[in-house]
Protein backbone atom coordinates (compact mmCIF):
# COMPACT_ATOMS: atom_id res chain seq x y z
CA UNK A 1 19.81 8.54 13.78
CA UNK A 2 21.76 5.47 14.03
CA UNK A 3 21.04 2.81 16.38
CA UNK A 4 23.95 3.96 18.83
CA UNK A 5 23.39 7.67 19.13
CA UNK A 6 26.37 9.78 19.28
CA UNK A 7 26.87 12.60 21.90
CA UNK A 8 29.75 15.27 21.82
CA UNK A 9 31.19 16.76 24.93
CA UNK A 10 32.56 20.27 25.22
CA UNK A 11 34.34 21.12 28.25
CA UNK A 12 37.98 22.54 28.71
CA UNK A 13 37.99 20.60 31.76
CA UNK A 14 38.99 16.21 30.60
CA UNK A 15 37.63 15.38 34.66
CA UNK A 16 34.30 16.57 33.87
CA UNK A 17 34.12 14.44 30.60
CA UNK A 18 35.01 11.37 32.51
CA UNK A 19 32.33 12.03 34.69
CA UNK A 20 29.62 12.55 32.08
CA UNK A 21 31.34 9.04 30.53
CA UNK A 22 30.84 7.46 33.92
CA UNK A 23 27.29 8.85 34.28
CA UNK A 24 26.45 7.03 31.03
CA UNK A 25 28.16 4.49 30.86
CA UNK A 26 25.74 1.19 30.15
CA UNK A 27 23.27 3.62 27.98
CA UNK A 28 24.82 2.43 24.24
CA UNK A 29 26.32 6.25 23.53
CA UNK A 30 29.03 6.90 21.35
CA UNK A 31 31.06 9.93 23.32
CA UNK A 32 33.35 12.20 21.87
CA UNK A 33 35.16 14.67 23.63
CA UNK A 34 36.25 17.91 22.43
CA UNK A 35 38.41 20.48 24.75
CA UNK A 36 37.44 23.66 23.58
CA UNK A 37 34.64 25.02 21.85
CA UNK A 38 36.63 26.34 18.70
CA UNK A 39 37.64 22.71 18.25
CA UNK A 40 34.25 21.76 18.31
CA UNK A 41 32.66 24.03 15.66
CA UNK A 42 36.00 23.19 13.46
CA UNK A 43 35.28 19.06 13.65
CA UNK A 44 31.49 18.84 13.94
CA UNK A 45 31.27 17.39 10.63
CA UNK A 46 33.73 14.75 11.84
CA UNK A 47 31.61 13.94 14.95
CA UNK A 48 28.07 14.24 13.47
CA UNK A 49 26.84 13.95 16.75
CA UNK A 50 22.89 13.70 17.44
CA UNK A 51 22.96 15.75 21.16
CA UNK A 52 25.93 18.42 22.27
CA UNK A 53 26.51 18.63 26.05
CA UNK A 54 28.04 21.88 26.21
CA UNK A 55 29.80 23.31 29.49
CA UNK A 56 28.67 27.13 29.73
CA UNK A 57 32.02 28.65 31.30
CA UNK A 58 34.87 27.72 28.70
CA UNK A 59 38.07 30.20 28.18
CA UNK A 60 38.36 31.99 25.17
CA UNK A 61 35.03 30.96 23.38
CA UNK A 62 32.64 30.27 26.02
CA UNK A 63 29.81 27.83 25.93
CA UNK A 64 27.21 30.70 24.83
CA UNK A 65 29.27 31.76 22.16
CA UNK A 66 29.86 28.06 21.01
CA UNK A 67 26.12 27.29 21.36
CA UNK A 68 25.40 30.61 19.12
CA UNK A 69 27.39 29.57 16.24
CA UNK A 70 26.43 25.92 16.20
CA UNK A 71 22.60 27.24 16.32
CA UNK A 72 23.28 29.67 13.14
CA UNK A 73 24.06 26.73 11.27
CA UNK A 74 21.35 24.86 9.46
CA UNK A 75 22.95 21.72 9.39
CA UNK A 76 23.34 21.44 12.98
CA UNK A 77 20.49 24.21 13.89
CA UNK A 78 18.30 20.47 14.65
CA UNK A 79 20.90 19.04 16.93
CA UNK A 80 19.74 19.33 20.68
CA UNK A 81 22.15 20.89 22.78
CA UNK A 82 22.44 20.66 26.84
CA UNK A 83 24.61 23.76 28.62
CA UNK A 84 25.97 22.26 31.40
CA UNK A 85 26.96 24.88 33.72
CA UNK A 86 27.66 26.36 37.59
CA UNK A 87 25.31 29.24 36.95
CA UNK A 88 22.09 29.54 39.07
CA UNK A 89 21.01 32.95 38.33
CA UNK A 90 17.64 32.84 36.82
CA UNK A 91 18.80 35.21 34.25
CA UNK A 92 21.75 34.06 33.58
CA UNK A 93 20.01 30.57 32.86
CA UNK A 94 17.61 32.23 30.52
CA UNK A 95 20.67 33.81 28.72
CA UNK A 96 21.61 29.84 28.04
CA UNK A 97 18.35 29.26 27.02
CA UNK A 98 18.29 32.60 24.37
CA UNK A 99 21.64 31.18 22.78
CA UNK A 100 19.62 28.34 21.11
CA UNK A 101 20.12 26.07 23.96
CA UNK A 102 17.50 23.62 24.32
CA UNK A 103 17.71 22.34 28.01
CA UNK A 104 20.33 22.93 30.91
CA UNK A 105 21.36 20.63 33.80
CA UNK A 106 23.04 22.10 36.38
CA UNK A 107 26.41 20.98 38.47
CA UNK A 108 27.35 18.90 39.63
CA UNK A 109 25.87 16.48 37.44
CA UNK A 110 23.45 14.14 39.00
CA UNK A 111 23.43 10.77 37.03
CA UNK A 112 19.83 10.28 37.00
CA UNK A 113 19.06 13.73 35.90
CA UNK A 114 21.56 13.68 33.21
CA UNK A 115 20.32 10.34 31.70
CA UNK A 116 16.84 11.76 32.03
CA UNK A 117 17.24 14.92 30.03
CA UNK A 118 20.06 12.58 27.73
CA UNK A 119 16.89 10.47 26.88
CA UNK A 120 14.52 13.38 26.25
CA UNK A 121 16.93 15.18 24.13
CA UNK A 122 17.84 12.22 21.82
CA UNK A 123 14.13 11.31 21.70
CA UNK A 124 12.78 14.70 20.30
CA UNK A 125 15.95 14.49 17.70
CA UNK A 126 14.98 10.70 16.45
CA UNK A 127 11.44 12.53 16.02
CA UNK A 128 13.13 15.25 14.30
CA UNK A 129 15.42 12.83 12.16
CA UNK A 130 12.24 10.84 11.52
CA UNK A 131 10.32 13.17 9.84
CA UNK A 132 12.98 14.44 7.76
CA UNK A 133 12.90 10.78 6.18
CA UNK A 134 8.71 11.25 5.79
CA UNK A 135 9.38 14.31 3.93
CA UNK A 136 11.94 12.83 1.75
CA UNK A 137 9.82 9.94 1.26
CA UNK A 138 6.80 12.50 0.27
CA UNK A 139 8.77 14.52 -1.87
CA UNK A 140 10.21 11.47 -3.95
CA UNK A 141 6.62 9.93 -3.77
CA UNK A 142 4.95 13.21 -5.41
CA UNK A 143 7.52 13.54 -7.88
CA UNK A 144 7.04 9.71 -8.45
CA UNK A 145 3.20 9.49 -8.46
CA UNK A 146 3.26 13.37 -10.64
CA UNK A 147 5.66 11.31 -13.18
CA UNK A 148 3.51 8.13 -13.41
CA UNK A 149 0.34 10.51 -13.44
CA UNK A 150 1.78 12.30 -16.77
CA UNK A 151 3.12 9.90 -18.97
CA UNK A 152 -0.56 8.52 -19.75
CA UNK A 153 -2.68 11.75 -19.56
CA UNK A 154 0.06 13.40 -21.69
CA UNK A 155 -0.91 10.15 -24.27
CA UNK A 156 -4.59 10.24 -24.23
CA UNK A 157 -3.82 14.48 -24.72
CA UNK A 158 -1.79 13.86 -27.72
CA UNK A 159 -3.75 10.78 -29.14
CA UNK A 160 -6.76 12.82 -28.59
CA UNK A 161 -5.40 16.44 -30.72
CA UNK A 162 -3.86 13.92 -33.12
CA UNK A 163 -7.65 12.35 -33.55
CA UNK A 164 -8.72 16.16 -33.93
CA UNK A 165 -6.46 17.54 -36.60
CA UNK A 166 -5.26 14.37 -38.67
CA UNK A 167 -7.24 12.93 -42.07
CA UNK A 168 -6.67 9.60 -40.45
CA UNK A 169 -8.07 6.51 -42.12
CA UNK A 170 -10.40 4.42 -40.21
CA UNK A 171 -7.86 2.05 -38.93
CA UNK A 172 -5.86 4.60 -37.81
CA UNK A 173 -8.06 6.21 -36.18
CA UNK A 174 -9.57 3.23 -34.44
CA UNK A 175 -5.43 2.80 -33.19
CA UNK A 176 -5.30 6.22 -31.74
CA UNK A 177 -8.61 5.15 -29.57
CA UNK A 178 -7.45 2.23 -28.33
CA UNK A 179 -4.24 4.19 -27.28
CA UNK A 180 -5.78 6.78 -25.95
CA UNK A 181 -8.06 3.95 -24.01
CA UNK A 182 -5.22 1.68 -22.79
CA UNK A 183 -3.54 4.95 -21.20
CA UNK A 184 -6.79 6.12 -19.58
CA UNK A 185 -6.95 2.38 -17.98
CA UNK A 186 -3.60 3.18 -16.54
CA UNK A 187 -4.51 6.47 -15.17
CA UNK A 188 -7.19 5.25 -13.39
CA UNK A 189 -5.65 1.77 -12.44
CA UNK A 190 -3.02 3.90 -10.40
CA UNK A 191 -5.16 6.37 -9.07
CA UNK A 192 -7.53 3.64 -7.65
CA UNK A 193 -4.71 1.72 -5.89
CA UNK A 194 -3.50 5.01 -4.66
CA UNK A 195 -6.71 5.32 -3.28
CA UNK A 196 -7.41 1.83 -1.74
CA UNK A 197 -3.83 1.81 -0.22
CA UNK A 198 -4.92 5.02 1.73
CA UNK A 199 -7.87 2.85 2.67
CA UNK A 200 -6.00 -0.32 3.93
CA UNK A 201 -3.38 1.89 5.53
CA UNK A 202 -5.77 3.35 7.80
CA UNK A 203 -7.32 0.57 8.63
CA UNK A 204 -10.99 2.07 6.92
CA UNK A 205 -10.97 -0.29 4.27
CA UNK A 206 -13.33 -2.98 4.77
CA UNK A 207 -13.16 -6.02 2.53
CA UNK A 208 -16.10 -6.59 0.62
CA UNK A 209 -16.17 -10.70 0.62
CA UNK A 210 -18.35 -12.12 -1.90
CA UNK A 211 -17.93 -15.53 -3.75
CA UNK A 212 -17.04 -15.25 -7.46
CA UNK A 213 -15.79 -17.74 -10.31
CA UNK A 214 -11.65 -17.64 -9.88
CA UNK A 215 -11.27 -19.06 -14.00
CA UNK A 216 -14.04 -16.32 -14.82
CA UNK A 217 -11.79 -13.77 -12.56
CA UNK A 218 -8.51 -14.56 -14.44
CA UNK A 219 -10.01 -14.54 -17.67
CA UNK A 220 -11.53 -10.79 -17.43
CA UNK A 221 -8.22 -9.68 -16.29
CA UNK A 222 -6.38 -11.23 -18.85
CA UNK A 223 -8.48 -9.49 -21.96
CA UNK A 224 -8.07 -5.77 -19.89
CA UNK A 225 -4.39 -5.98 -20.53
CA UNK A 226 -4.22 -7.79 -23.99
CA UNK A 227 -4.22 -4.43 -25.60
CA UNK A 228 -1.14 -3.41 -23.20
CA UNK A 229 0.18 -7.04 -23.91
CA UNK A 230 0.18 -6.46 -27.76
CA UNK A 231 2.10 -2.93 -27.83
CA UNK A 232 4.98 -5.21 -27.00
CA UNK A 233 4.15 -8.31 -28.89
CA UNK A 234 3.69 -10.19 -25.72
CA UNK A 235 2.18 -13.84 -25.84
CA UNK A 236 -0.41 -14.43 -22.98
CA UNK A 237 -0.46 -18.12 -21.52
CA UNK A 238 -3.43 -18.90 -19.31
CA UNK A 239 -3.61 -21.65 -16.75
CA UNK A 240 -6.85 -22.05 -15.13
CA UNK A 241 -9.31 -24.05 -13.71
CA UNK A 242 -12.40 -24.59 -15.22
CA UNK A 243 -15.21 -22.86 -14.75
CA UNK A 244 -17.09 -23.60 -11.61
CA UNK A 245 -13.91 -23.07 -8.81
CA UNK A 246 -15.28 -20.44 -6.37
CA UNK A 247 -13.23 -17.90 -4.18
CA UNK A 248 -14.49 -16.31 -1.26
CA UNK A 249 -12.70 -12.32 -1.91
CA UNK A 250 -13.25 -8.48 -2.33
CA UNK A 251 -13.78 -8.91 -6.15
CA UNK A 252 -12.82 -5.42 -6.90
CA UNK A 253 -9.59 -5.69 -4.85
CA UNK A 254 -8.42 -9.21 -6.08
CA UNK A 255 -8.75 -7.77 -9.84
CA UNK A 256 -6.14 -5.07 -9.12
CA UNK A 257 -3.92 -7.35 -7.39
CA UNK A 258 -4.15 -9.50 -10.36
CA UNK A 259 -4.11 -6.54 -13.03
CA UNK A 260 -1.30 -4.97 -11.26
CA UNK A 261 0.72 -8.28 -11.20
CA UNK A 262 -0.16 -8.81 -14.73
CA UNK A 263 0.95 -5.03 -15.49
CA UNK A 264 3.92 -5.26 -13.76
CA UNK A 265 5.16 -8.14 -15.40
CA UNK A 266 4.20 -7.22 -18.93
CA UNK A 267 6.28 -4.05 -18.10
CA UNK A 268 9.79 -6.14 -17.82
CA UNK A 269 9.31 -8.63 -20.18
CA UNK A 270 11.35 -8.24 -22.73
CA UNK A 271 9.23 -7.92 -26.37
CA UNK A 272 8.45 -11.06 -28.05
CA UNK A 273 8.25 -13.02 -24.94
CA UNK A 274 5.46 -14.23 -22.89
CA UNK A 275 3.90 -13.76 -19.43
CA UNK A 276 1.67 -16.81 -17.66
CA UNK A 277 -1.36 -16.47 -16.02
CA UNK A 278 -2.27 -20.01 -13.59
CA UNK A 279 -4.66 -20.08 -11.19
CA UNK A 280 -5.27 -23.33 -9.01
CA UNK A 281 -8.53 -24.15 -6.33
CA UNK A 282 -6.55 -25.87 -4.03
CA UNK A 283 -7.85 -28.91 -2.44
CA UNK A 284 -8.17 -27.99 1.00
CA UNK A 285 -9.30 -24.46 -0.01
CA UNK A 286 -8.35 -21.44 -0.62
CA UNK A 287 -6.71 -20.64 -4.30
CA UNK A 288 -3.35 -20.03 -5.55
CA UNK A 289 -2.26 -17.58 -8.10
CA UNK A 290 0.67 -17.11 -10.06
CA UNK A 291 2.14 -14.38 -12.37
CA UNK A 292 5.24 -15.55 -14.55
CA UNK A 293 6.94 -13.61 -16.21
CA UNK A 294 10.55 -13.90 -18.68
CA UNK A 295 12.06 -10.48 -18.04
CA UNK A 296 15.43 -10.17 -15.83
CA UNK A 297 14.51 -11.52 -12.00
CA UNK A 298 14.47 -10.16 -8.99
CA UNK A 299 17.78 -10.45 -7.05
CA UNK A 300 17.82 -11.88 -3.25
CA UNK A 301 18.56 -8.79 -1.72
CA UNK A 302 15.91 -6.94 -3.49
CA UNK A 303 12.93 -9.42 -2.45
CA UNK A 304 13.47 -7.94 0.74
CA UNK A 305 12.32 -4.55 0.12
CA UNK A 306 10.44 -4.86 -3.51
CA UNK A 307 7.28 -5.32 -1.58
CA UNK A 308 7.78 -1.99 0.40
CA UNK A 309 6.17 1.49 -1.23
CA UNK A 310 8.19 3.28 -3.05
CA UNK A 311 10.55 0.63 -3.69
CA UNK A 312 11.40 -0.49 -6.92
CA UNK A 313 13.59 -3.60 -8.94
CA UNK A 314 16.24 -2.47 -11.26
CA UNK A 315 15.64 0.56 -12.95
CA UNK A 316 14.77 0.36 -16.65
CA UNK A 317 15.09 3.85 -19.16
CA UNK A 318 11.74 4.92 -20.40
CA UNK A 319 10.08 2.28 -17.90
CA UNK A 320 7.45 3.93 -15.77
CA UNK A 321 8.47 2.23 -11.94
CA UNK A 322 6.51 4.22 -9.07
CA UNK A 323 7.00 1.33 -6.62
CA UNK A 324 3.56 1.36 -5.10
CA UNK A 325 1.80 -1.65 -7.07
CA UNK A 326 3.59 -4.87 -5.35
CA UNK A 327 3.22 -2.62 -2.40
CA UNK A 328 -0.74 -2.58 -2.84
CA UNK A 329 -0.69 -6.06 -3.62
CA UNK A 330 0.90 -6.89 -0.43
CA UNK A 331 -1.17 -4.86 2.21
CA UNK A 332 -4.38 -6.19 -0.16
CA UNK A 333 -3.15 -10.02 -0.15
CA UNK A 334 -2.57 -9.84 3.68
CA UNK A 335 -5.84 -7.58 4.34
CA UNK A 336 -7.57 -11.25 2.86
CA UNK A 337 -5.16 -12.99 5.51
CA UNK A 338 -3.20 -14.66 2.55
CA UNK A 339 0.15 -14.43 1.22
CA UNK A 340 2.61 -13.61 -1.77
CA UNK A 341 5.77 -14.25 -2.53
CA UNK A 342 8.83 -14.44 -5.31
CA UNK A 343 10.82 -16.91 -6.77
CA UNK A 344 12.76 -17.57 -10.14
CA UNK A 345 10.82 -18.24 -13.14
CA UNK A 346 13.87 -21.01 -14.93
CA UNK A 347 15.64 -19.94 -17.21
CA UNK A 348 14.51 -15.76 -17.16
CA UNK A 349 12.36 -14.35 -14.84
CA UNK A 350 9.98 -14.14 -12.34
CA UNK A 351 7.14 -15.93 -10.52
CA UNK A 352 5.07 -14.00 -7.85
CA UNK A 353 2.86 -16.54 -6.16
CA UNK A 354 -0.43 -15.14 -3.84
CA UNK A 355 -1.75 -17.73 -1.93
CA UNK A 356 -5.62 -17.82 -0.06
CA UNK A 357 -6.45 -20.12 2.60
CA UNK A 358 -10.10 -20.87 3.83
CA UNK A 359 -10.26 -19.93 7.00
């Protein structure tokens, strides 16, 4: 629903619309007014509205009838709709209420009444609207994770029947393992955040501090992804401190934000380049981490959403993009009460920068 919600009139009568306008006026509606019912159902795609206040006795097509059509429509069967209407009869209210009506409000039309139910009935359609977009958001995420979930268990299958059937010489055959184990390290890299985001989400996660060697931290992470690094020829520049700089972190947690940083920008580098690994103890404490990379940047406008799930940078063919692992490095970053952030990497590319204070 937008952020003014939009309410359509029907009544044959234009004094009773001014009244409703009056009513509301103040309340940030968008009103339309339609004269007839048959107008109504003709332009409802014009007026897209998010609650109908329909008057029940209408000539020609009367306010049940207009209710009844609107109702056997799945586009609008979601749209709330309020009879408005001179009837008392208990059963002739019920009637109303058998049409697919979801409230009534009786005339004359008392103001704070009419906001009241207003406000209810545009409340239980933002909840509808809302979970339409979680269900979107569900469906593209399953298809998404389902995707990302294949592309490496359909590589360790093959690599695996290949290792099976074929006369393959030793070095080939030591090739075809470390395939098979660079895709099974993906598999369960993304399964794990999926599983740790779930975690932090729900607030169950609880960090794990302990203090652990930050050079000795980089350095592990950087020979897990050499094997993904050399597929495309990538050159791996390390930055560190020496040995000896201690970080106060969930070990496990750190690593993925630093192999999924380290993933993600091996993934849009272009081939022959290089991605840069520095890590800093700063001097009042706390660390700072950056991941460079040389593929094509991130624009402005899309730092402002890469960090949320299921968003993703430009799309690249044959690039596997799920848009879940800067999310996971954000909620983990910020579950340590630190930071990340983007910025240019002169002349191609990217730097994302996670910053620790001591507390």
């Amino acid at each position: 629903m937008d952020s003014q919600p939009s309410i359509l009139v029907i009544d044959d009568e234009p004094d009773n619309f001014d009244v409703v306008e009056t009513l509301l006026d103040g309340e940030n509606y968008q009103i339309y007014y339609s004269p007839s019912g048959q107008q109504a159902l003709n332009r409802l795609d014009s007026f897209q509205p998010d609650l109908i206040l329909l008057d029940v006795m209408m000539p020609d097509l009367d306010g049940m009838e207009v209710c009844r059509h609107i109702k056997a429509d799945p586009q609008w069967q979601a749209v709330p709709i309020i009879m408005v209407t001179a009837l008392t009869d208990k059963e002739d209210l019920a009637r109303c209420l058998a049409t697919g009506a979801d409230d009534f409000i009786s005339k004359p039309v008392n103001g704070v009444e009419l906001r009241a139910r207003v406000h209810s009935m545009l409340r239980i359609k933002q909840q509808y609207d809302n979970m339409q977009v979680l269900l979107k958001l569900r469906e593209d995420m399953v298809n998404m994770i389902v995707h990302d979930l294949r592309n490496p268990l359909t590589s360790i299958v093959l690599g695996a029947e290949i290792l099976r059937l074929s006369s393959l010489s030793p070095e080939q055959q030591q090739g075809k393992v470390d395939q098979i184990l660079v895709a099974g390290q993906q598999l369960q890299s993304l399964i794990d955040s999926l599983l740790i985001m779930a975690k932090l989400e729900s607030g169950k996660m609880v960090l794990n501090y302990t203090e652990v060697d930050l050079c000795t931290l980089c350095m592990s992470a950087l020979a897990d992804i050499e094997a993904i690094a050399n597929q495309k020829n990538l050159t791996l520049i390390r930055e560190l401190p020496e040995p000896g700089g201690i970080v106060a972190v969930d070990a496990v947690i750190f690593r993925r934000v630093l192999d999924n940083l380290l993933s993600n920008a091996i993934k849009f580098s272009p081939y022959k380049s290089q991605v840069t690994l520095r890590g800093e103890c700063l001097a009042a404490g706390g660390v700072k981490v950056q991941v460079a990379d040389s593929g094509s940047g991130i624009s402005l406008e899309l730092r402002q959403i890469i960090f949320e799930k299921y968003e993703i940078g430009t799309p690249i063919p044959e690039v596997s993009q799920i848009g879940l692992g800067l999310a996971f490095c954000k909620m983990a970053i910020e579950a340590h009460s630190g930071s990340i952030t983007i910025e240019d990497n002169y002349p191609n590319g990217t730097i994302f920068t996670v910053l620790l204070k001591n507390e």
